[in-house]
C-alpha atoms as a PDB file:
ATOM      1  CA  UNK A   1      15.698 -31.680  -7.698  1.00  0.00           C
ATOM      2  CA  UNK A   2      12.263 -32.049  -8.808  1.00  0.00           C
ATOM      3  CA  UNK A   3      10.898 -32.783  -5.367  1.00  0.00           C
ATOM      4  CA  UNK A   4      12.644 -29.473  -3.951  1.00  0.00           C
ATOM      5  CA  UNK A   5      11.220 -27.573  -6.921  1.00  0.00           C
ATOM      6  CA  UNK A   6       7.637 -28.630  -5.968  1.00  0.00           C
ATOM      7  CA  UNK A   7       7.996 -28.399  -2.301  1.00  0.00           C
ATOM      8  CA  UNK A   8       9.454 -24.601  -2.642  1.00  0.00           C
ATOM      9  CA  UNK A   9       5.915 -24.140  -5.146  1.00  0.00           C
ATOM     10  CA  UNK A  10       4.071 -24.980  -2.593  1.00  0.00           C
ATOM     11  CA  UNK A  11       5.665 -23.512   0.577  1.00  0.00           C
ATOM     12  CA  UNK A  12       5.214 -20.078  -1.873  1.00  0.00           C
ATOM     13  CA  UNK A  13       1.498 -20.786  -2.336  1.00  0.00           C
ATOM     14  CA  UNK A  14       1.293 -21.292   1.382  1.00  0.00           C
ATOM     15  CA  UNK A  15       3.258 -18.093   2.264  1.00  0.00           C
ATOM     16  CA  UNK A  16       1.187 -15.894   0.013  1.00  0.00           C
ATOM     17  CA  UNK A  17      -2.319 -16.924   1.003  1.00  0.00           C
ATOM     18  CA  UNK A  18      -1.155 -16.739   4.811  1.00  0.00           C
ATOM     19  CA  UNK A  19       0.063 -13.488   4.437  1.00  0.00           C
ATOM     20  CA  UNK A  20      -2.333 -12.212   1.567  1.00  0.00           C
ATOM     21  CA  UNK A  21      -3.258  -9.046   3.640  1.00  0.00           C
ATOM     22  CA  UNK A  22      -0.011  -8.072   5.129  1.00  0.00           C
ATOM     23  CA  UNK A  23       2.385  -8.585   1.846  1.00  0.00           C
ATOM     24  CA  UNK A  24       2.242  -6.332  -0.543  1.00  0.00           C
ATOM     25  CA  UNK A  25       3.635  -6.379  -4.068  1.00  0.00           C
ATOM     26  CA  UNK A  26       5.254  -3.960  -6.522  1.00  0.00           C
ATOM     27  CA  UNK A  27       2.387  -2.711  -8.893  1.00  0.00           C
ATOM     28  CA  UNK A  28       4.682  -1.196 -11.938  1.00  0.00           C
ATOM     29  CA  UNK A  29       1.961  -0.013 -13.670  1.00  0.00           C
ATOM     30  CA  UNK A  30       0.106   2.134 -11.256  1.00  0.00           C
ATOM     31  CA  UNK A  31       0.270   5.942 -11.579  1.00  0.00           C
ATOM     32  CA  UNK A  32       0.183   8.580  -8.817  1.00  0.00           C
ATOM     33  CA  UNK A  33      -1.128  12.073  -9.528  1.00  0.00           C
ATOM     34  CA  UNK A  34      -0.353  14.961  -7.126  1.00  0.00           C
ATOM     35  CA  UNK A  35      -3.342  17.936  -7.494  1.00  0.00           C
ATOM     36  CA  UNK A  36      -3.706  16.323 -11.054  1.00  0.00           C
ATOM     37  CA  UNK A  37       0.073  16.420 -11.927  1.00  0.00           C
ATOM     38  CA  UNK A  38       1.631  13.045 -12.295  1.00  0.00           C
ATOM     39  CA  UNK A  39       4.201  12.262  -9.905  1.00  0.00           C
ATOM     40  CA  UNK A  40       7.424   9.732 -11.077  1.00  0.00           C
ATOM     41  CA  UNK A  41       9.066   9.502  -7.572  1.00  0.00           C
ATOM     42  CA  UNK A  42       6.916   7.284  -6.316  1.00  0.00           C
ATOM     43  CA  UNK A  43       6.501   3.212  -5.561  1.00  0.00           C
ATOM     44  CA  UNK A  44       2.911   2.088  -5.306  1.00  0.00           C
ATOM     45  CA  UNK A  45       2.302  -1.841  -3.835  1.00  0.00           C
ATOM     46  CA  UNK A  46      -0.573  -2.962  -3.429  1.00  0.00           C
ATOM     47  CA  UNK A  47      -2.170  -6.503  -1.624  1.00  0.00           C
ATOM     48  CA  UNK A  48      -4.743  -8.972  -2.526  1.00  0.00           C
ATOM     49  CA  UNK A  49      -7.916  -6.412  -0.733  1.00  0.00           C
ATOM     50  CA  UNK A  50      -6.331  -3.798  -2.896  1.00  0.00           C
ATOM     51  CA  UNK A  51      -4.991  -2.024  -0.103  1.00  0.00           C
ATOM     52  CA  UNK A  52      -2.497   0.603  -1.355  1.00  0.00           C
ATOM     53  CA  UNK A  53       1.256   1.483   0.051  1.00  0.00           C
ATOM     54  CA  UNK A  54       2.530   4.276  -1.653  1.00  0.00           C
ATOM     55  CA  UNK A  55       6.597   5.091  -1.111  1.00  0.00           C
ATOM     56  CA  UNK A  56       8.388   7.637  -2.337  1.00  0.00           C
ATOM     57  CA  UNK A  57      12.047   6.573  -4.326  1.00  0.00           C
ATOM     58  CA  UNK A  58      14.153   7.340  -1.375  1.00  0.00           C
ATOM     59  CA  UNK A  59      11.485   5.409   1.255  1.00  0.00           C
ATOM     60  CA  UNK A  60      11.513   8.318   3.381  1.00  0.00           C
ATOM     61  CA  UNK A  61       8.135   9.110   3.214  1.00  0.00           C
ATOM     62  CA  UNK A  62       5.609   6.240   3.151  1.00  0.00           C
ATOM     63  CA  UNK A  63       1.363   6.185   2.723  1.00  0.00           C
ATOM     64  CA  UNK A  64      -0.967   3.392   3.747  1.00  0.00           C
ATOM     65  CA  UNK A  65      -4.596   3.222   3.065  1.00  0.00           C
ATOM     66  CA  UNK A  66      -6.308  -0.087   3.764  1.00  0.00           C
ATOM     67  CA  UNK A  67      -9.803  -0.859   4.110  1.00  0.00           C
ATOM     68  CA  UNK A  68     -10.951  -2.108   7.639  1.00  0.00           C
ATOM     69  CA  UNK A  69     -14.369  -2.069   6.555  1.00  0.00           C
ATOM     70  CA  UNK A  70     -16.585  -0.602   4.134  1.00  0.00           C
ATOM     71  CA  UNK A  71     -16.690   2.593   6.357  1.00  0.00           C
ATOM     72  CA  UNK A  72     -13.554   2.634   7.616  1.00  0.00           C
ATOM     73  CA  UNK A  73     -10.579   3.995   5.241  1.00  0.00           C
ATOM     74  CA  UNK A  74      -8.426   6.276   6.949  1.00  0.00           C
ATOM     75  CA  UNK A  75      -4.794   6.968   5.368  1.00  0.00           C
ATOM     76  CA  UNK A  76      -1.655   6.930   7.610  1.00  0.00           C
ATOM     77  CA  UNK A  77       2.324   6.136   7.576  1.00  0.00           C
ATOM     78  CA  UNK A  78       2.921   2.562   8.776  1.00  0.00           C
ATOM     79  CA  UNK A  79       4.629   1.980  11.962  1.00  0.00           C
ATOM     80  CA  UNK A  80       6.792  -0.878  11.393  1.00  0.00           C
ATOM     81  CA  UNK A  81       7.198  -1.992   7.529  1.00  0.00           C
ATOM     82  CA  UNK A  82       9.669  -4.601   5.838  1.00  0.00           C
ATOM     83  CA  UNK A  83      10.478  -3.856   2.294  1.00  0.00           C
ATOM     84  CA  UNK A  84      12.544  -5.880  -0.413  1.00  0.00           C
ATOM     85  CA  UNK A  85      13.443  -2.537  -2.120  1.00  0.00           C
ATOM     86  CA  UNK A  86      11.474  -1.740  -5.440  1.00  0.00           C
ATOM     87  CA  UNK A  87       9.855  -5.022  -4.560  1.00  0.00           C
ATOM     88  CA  UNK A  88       7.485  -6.058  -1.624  1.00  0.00           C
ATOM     89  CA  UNK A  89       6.649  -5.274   1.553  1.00  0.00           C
ATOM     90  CA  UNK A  90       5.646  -6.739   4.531  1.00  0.00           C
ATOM     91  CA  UNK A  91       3.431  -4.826   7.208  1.00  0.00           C
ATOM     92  CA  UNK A  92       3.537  -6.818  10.962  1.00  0.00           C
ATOM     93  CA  UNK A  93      -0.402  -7.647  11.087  1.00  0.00           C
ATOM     94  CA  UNK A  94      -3.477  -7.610   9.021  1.00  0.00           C
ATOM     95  CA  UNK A  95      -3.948  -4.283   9.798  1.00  0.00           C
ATOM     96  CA  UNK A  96      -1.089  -2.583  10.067  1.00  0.00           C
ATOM     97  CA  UNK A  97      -1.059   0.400  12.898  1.00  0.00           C
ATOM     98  CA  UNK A  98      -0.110   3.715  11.307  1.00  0.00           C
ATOM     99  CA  UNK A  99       0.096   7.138  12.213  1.00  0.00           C
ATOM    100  CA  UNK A 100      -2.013   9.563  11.030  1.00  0.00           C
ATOM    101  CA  UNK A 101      -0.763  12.022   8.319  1.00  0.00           C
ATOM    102  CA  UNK A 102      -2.172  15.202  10.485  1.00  0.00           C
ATOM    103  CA  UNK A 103      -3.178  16.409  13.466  1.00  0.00           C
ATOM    104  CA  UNK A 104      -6.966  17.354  14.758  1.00  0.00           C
ATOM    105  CA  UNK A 105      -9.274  18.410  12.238  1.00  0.00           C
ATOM    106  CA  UNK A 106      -7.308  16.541   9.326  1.00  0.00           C
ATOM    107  CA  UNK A 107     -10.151  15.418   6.767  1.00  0.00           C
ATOM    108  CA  UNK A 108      -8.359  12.502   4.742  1.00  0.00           C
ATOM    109  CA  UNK A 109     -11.529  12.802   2.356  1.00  0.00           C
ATOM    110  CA  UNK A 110     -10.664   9.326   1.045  1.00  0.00           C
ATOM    111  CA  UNK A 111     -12.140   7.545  -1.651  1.00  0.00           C
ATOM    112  CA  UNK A 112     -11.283   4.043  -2.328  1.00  0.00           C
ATOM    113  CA  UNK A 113     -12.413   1.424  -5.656  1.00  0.00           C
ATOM    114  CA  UNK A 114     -11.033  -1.186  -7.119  1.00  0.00           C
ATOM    115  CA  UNK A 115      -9.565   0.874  -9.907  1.00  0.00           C
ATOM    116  CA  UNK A 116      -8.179   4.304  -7.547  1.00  0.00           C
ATOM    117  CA  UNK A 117      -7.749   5.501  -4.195  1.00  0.00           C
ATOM    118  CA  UNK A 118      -8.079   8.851  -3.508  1.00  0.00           C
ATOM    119  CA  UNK A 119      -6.772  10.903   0.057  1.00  0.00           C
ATOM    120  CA  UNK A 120      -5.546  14.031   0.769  1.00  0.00           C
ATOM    121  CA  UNK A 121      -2.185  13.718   2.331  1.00  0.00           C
ATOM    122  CA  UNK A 122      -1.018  15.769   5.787  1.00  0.00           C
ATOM    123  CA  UNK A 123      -0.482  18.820   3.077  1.00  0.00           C
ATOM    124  CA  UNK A 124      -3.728  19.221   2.092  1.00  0.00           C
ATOM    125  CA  UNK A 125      -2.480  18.251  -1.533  1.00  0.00           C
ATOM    126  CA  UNK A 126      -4.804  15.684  -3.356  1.00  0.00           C
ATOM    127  CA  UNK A 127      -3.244  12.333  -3.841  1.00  0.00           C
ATOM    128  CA  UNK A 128      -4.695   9.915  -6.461  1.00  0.00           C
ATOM    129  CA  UNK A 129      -3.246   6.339  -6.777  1.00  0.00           C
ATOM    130  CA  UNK A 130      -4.372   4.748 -10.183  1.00  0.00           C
ATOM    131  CA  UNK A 131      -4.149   1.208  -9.989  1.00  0.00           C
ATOM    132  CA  UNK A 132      -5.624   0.658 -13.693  1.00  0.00           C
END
């Protein structure tokens, strides 16, 4: 029993450093603000880069920002995304294709930190995920 016990330890371990960029985890603490209004009905994961998911209760309507590079953070819904309700998710690569929230001329105006990430979502309203 013991052996199993250390052998399913370590086939975790393995799993999450593997898949470090394309899992992410429930964050219960983060808050999401809507034009400066916090907003209850929504799910915020997040990975080990600090990428942030951001799901609404139903899963309906879903927001990715991730950080290709220090230049590069462009908000979008995910493509293809496997969730463990309330849980995790898991995107199918590093970085996960997504669709962009708008059309031409969309300005995401993104801001991203280790302690928020700021977008403007295909509304125009201002979203701010604080992961602090």
């Amino acid at each position: 029993m013991r052996k199993l016990l250390v052998v399913a330890l370590v086939l975790a371990v393995v799993v999450l450093v593997v898949f470090r960029q394309r899992l992410f985890l429930r964050d219960p603490i983060a808050k999401v603000e809507r034009n400066g209004q916090e907003q209850k009905e929504f799910r915020v994961y997040i990975n080990y880069f600090n990428d942030v998911l951001v799901e609404d209760l139903e899963g309906n309507r879903r927001f990715l920002v991730q950080a290709k590079d220090a230049e590069t953070v462009v908000p979008g819904s995910p493509l293809h995304l496997q969730c463990v309700r309330g849980m995790a998710c898991l995107t199918e690569s590093d970085y996960a294709p997504t669709v962009p929230l708008s059309g031409k001329g969309y300005a995401p105006q993104t801001e991203m930190t280790s302690a928020f990430v700021s977008f403007l979502d295909a509304d125009g309203s201002s979203l701010r995920v604080s992961l602090r």
